[in-house]
PDB file of N, CA and C in Angstrom:
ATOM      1  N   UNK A   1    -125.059  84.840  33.190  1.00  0.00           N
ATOM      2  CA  UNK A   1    -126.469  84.534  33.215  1.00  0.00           C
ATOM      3  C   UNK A   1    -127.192  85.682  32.517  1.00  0.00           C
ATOM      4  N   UNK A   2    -128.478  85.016  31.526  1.00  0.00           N
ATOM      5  CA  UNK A   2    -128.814  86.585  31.254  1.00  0.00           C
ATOM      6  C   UNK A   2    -130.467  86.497  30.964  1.00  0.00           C
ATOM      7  N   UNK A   3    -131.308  87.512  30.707  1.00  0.00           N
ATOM      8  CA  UNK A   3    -132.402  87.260  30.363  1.00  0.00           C
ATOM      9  C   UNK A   3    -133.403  86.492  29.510  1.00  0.00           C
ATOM     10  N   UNK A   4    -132.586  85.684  28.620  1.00  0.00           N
ATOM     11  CA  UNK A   4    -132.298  85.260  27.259  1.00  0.00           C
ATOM     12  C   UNK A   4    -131.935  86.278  26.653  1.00  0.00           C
ATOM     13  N   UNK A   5    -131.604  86.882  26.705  1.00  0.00           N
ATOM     14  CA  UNK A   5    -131.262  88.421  25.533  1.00  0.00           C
ATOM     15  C   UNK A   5    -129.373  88.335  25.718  1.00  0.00           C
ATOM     16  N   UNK A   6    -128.795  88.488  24.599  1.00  0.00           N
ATOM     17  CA  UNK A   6    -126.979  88.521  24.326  1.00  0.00           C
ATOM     18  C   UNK A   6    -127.040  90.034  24.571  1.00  0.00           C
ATOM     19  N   UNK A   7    -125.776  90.779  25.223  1.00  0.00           N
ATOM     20  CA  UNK A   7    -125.590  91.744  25.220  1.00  0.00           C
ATOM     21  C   UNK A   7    -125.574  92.367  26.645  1.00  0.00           C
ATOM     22  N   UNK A   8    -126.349  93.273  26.973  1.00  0.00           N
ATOM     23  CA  UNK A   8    -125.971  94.110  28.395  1.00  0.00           C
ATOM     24  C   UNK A   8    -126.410  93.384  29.324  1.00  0.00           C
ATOM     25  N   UNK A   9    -126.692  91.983  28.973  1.00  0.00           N
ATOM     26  CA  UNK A   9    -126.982  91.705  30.340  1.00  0.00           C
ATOM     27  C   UNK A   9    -126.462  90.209  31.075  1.00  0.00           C
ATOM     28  N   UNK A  10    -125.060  89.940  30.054  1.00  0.00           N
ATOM     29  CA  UNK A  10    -124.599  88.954  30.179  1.00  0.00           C
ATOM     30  C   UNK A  10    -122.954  89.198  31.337  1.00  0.00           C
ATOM     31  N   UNK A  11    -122.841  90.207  31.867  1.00  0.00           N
ATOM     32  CA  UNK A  11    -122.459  90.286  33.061  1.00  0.00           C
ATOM     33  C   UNK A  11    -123.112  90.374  34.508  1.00  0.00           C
ATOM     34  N   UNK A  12    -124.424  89.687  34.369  1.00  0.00           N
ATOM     35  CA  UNK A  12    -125.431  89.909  35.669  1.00  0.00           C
ATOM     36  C   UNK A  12    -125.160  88.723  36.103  1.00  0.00           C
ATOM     37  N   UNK A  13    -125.132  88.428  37.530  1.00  0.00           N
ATOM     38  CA  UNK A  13    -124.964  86.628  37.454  1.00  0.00           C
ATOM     39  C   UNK A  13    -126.048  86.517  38.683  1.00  0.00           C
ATOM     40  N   UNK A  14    -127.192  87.288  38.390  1.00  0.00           N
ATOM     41  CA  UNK A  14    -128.147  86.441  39.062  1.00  0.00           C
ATOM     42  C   UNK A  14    -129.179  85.682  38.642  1.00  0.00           C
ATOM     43  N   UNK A  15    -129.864  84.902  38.706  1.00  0.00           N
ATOM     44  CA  UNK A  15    -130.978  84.004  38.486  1.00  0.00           C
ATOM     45  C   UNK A  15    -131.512  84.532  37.196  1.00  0.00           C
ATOM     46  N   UNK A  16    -131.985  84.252  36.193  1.00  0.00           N
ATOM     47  CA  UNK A  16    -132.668  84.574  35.373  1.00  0.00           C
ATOM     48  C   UNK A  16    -134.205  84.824  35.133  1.00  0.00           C
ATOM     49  N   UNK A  17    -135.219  84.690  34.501  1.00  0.00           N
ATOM     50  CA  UNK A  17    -136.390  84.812  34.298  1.00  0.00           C
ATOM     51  C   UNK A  17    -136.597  84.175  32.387  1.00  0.00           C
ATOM     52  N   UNK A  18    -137.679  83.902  32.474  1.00  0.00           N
ATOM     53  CA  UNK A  18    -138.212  83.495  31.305  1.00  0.00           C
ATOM     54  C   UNK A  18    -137.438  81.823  30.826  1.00  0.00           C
ATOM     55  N   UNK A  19    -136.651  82.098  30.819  1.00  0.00           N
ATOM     56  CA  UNK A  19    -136.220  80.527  30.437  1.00  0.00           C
ATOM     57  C   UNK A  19    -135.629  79.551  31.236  1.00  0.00           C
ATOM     58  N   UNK A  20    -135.636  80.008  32.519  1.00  0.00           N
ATOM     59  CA  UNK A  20    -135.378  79.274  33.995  1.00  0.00           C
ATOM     60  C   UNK A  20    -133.655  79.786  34.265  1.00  0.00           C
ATOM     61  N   UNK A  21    -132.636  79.159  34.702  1.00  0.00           N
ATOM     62  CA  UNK A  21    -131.710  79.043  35.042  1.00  0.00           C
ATOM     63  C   UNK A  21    -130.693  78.691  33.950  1.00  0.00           C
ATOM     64  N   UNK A  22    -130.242  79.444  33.545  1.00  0.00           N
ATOM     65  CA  UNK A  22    -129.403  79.645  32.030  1.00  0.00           C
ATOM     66  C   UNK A  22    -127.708  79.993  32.046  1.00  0.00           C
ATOM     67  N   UNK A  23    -126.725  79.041  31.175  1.00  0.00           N
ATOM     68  CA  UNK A  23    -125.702  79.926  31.364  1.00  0.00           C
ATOM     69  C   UNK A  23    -125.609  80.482  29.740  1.00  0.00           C
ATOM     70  N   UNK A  24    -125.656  81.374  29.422  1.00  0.00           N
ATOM     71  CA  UNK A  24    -125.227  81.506  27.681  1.00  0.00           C
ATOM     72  C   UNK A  24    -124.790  82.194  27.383  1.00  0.00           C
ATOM     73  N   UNK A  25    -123.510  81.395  26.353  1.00  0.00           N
ATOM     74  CA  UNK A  25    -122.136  81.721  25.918  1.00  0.00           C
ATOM     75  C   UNK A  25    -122.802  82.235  24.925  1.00  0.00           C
ATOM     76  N   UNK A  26    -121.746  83.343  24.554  1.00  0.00           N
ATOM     77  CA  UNK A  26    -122.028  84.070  23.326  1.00  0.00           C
ATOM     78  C   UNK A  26    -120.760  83.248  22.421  1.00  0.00           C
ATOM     79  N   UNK A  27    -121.149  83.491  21.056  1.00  0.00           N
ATOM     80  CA  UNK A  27    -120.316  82.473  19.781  1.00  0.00           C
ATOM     81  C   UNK A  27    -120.128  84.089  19.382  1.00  0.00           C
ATOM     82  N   UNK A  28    -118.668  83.545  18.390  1.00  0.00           N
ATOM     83  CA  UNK A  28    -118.540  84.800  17.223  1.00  0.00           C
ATOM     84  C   UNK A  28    -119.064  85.004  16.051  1.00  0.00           C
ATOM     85  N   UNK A  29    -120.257  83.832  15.782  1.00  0.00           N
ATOM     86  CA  UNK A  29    -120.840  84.120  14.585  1.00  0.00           C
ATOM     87  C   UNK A  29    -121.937  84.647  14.855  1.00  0.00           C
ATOM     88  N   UNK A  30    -122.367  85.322  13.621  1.00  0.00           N
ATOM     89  CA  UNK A  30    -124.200  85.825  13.501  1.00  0.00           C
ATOM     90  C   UNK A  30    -124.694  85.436  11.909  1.00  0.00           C
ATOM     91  N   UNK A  31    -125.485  85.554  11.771  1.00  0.00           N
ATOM     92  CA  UNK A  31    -126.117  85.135  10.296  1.00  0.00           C
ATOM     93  C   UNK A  31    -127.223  86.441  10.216  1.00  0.00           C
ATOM     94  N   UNK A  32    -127.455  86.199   8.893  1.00  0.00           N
ATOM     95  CA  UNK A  32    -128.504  87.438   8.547  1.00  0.00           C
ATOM     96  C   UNK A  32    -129.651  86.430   8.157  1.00  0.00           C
ATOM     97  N   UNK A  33    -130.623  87.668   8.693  1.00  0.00           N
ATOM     98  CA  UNK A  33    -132.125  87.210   8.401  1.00  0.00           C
ATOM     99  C   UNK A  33    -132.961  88.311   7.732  1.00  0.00           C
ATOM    100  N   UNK A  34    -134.391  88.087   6.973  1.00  0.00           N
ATOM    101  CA  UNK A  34    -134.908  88.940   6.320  1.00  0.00           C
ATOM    102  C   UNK A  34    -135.010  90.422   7.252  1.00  0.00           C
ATOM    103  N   UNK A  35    -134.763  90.286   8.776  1.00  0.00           N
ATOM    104  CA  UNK A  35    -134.702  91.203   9.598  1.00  0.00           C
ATOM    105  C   UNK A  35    -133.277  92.248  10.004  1.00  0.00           C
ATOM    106  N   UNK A  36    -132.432  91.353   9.781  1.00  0.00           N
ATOM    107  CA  UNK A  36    -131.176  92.189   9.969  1.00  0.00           C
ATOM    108  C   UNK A  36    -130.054  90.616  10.441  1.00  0.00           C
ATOM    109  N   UNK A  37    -128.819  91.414  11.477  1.00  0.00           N
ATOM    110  CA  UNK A  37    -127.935  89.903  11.583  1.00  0.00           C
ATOM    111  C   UNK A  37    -128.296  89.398  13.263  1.00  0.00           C
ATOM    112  N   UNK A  38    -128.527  88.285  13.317  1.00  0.00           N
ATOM    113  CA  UNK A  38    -128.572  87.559  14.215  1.00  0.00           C
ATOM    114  C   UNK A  38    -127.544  87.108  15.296  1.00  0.00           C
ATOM    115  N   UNK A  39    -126.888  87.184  16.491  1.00  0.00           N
ATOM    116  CA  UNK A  39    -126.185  86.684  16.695  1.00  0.00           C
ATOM    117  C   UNK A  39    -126.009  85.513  18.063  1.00  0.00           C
ATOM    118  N   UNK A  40    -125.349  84.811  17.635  1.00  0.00           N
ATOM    119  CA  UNK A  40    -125.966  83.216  18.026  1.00  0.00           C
ATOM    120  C   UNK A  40    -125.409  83.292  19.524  1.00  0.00           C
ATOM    121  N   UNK A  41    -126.251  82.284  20.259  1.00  0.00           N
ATOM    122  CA  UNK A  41    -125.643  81.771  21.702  1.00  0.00           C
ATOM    123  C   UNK A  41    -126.298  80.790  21.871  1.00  0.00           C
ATOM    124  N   UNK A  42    -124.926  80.361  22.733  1.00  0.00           N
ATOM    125  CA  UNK A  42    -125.482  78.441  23.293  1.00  0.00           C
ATOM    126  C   UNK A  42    -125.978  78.637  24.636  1.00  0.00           C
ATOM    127  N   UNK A  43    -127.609  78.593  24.928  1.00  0.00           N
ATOM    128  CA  UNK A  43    -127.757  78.624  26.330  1.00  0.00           C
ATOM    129  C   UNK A  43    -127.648  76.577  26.652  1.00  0.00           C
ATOM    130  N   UNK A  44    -127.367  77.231  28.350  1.00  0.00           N
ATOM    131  CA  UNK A  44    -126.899  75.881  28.922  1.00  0.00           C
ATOM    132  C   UNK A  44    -127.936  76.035  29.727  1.00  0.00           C
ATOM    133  N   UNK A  45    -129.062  75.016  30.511  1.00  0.00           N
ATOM    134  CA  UNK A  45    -129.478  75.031  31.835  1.00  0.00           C
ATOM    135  C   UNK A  45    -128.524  74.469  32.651  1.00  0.00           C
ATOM    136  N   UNK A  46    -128.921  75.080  33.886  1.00  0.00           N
ATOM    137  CA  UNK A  46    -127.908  74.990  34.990  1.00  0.00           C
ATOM    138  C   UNK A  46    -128.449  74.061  35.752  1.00  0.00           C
ATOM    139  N   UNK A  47    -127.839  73.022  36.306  1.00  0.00           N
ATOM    140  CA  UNK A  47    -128.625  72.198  37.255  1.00  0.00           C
ATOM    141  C   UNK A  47    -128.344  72.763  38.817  1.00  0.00           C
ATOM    142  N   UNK A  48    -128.981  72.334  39.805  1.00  0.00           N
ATOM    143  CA  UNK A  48    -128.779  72.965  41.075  1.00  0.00           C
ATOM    144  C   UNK A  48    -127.072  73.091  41.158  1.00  0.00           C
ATOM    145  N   UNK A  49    -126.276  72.298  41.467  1.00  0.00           N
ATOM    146  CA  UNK A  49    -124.908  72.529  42.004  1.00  0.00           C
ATOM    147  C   UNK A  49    -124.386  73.409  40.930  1.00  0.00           C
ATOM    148  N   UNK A  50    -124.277  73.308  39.766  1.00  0.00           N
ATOM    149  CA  UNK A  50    -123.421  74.122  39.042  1.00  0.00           C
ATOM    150  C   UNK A  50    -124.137  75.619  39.356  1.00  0.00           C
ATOM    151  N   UNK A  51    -125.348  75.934  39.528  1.00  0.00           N
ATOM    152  CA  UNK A  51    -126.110  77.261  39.951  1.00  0.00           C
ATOM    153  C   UNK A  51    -125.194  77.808  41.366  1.00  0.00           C
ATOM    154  N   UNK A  52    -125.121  76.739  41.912  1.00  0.00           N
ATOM    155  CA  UNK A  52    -124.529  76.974  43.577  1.00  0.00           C
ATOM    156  C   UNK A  52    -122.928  77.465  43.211  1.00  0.00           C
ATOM    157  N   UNK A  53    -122.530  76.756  42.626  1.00  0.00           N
ATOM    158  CA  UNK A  53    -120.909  76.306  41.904  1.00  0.00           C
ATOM    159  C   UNK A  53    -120.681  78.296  41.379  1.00  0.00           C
ATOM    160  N   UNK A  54    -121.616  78.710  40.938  1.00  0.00           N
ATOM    161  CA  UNK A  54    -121.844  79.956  39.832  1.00  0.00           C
ATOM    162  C   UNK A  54    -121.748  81.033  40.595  1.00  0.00           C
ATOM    163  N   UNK A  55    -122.592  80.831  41.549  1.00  0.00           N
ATOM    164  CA  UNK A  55    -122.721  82.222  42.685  1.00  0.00           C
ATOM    165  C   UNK A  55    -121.965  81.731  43.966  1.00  0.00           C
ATOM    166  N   UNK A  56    -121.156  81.091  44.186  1.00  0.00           N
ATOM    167  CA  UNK A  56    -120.028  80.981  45.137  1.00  0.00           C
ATOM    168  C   UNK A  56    -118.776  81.757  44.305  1.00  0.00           C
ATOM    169  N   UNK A  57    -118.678  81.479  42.941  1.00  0.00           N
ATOM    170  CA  UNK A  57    -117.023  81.503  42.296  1.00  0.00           C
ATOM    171  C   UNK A  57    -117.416  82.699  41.294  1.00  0.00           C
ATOM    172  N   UNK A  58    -118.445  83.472  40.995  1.00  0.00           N
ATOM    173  CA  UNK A  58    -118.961  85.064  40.069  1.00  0.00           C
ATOM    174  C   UNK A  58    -118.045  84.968  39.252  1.00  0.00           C
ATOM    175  N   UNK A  59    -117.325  85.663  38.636  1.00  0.00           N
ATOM    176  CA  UNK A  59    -116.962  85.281  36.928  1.00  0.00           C
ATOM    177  C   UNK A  59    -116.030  84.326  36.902  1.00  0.00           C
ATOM    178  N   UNK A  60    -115.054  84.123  37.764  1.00  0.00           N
ATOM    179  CA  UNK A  60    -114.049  82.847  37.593  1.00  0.00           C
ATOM    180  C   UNK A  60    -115.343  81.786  37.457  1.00  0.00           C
ATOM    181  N   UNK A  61    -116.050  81.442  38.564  1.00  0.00           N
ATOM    182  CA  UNK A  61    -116.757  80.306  38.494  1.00  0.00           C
ATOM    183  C   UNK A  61    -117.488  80.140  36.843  1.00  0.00           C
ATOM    184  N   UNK A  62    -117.962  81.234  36.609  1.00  0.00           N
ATOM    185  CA  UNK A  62    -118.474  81.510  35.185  1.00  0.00           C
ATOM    186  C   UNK A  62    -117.046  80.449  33.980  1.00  0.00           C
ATOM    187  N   UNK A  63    -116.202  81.214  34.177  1.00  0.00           N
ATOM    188  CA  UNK A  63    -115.110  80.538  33.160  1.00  0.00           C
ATOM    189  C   UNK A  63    -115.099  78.938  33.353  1.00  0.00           C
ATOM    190  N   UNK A  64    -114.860  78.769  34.771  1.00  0.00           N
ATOM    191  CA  UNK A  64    -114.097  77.610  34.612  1.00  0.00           C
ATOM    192  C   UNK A  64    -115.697  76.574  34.560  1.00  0.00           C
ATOM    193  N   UNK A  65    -116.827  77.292  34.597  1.00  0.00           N
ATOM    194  CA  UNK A  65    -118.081  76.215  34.138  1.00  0.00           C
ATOM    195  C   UNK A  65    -118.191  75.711  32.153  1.00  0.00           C
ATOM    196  N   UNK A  66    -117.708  77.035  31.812  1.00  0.00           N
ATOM    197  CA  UNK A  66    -117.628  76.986  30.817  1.00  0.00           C
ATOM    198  C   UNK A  66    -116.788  75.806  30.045  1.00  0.00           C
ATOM    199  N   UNK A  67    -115.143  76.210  31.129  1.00  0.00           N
ATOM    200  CA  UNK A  67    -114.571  74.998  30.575  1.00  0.00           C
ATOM    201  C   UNK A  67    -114.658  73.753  30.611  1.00  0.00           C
ATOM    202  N   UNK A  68    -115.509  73.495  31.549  1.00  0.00           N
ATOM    203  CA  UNK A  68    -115.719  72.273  32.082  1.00  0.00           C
ATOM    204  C   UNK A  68    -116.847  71.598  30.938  1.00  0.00           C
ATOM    205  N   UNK A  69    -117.685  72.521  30.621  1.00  0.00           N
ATOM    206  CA  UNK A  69    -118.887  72.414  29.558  1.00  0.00           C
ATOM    207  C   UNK A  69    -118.192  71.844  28.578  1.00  0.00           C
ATOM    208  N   UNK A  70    -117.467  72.348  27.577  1.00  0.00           N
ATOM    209  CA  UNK A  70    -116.485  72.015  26.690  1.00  0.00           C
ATOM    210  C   UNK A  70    -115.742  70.713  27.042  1.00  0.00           C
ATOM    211  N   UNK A  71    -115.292  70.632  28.131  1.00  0.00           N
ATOM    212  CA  UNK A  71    -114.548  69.860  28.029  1.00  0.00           C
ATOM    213  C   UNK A  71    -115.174  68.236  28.770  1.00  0.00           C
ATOM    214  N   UNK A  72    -116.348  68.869  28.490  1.00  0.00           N
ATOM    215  CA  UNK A  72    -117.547  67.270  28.185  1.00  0.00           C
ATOM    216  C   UNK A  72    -118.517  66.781  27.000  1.00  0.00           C
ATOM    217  N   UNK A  73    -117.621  67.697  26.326  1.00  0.00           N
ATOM    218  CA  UNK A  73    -118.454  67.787  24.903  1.00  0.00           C
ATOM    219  C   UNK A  73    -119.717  67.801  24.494  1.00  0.00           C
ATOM    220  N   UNK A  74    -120.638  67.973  25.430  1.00  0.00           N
ATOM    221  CA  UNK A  74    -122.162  68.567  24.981  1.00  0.00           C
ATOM    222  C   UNK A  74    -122.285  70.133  25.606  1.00  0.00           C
ATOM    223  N   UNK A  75    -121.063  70.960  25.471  1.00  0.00           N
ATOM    224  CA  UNK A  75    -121.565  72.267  25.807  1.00  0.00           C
ATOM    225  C   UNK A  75    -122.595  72.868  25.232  1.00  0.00           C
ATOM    226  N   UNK A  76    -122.742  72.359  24.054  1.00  0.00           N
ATOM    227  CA  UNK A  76    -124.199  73.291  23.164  1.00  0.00           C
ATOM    228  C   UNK A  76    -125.252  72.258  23.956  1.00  0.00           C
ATOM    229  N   UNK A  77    -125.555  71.471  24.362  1.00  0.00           N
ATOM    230  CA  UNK A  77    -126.634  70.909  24.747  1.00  0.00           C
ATOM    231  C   UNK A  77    -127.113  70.773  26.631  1.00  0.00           C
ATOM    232  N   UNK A  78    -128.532  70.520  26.405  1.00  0.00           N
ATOM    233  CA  UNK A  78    -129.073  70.602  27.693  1.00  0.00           C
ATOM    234  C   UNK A  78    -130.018  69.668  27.559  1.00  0.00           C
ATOM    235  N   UNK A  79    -129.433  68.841  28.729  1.00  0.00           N
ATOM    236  CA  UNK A  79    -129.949  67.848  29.285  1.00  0.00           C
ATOM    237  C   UNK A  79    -130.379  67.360  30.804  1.00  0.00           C
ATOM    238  N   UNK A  80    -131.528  67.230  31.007  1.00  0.00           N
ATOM    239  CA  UNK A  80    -132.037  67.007  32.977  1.00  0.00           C
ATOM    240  C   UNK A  80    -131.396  66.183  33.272  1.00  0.00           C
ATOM    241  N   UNK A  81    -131.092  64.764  32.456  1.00  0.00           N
ATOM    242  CA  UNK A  81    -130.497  63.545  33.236  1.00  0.00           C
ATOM    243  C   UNK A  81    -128.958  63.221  32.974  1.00  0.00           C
ATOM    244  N   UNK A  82    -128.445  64.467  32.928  1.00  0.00           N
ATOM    245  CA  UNK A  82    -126.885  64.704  32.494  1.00  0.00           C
ATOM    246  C   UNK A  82    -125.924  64.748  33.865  1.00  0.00           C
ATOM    247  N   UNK A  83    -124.830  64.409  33.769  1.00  0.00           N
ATOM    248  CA  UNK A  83    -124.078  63.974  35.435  1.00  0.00           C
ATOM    249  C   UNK A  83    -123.953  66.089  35.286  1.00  0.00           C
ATOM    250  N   UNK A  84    -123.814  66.458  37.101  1.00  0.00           N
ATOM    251  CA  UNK A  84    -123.297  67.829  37.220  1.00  0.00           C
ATOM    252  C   UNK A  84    -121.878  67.913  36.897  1.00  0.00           C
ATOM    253  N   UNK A  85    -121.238  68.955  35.999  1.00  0.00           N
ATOM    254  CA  UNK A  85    -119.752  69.252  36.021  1.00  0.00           C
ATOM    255  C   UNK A  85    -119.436  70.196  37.445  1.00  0.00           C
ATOM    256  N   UNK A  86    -120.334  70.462  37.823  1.00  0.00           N
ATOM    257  CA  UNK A  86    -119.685  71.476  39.445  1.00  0.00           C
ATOM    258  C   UNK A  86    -120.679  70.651  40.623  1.00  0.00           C
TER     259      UNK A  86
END
């Protein structure tokens, strides 16, 4: 879970701020911009159970949400009226 921000704060797994309830994977790509390189992440909103699912199971639960994301094939996407994977 992280602030929206990639980096030091994507081992925190509590609640977020600013963009509600977030899980986001960091990707291995970045791209450059007139500013410098960018580097990308897929935030997920969390619906209640998978939030619950998250802070019962702390980084395992983290993984295996992930896999579960993937392995429903809209991990890059977020959707309210989507079934819960946890």
């Amino acid at each position: 879970m992280t602030h929206g921000l990639s980096g030091p704060f994507i081992e925190r797994l509590e609640p977020s701020v600013g963009f509600g309830l977030e899980l986001a994977l960091e990707v291995d790509t970045a791209v450059r911009d007139p500013y410098g390189e960018v580097k990308l992440v897929t935030v997920k909103a969390l619906l209640p159970s998978e939030l619950a699912y998250l802070l019962e199971h702390g980084t395992e639960g983290l993984a295996e949400l992930a896999r579960r994301f993937a392995d429903s094939g809209e991990e890059h996407l977020s959707r309210l009226k989507r079934k819960p994977v946890a």
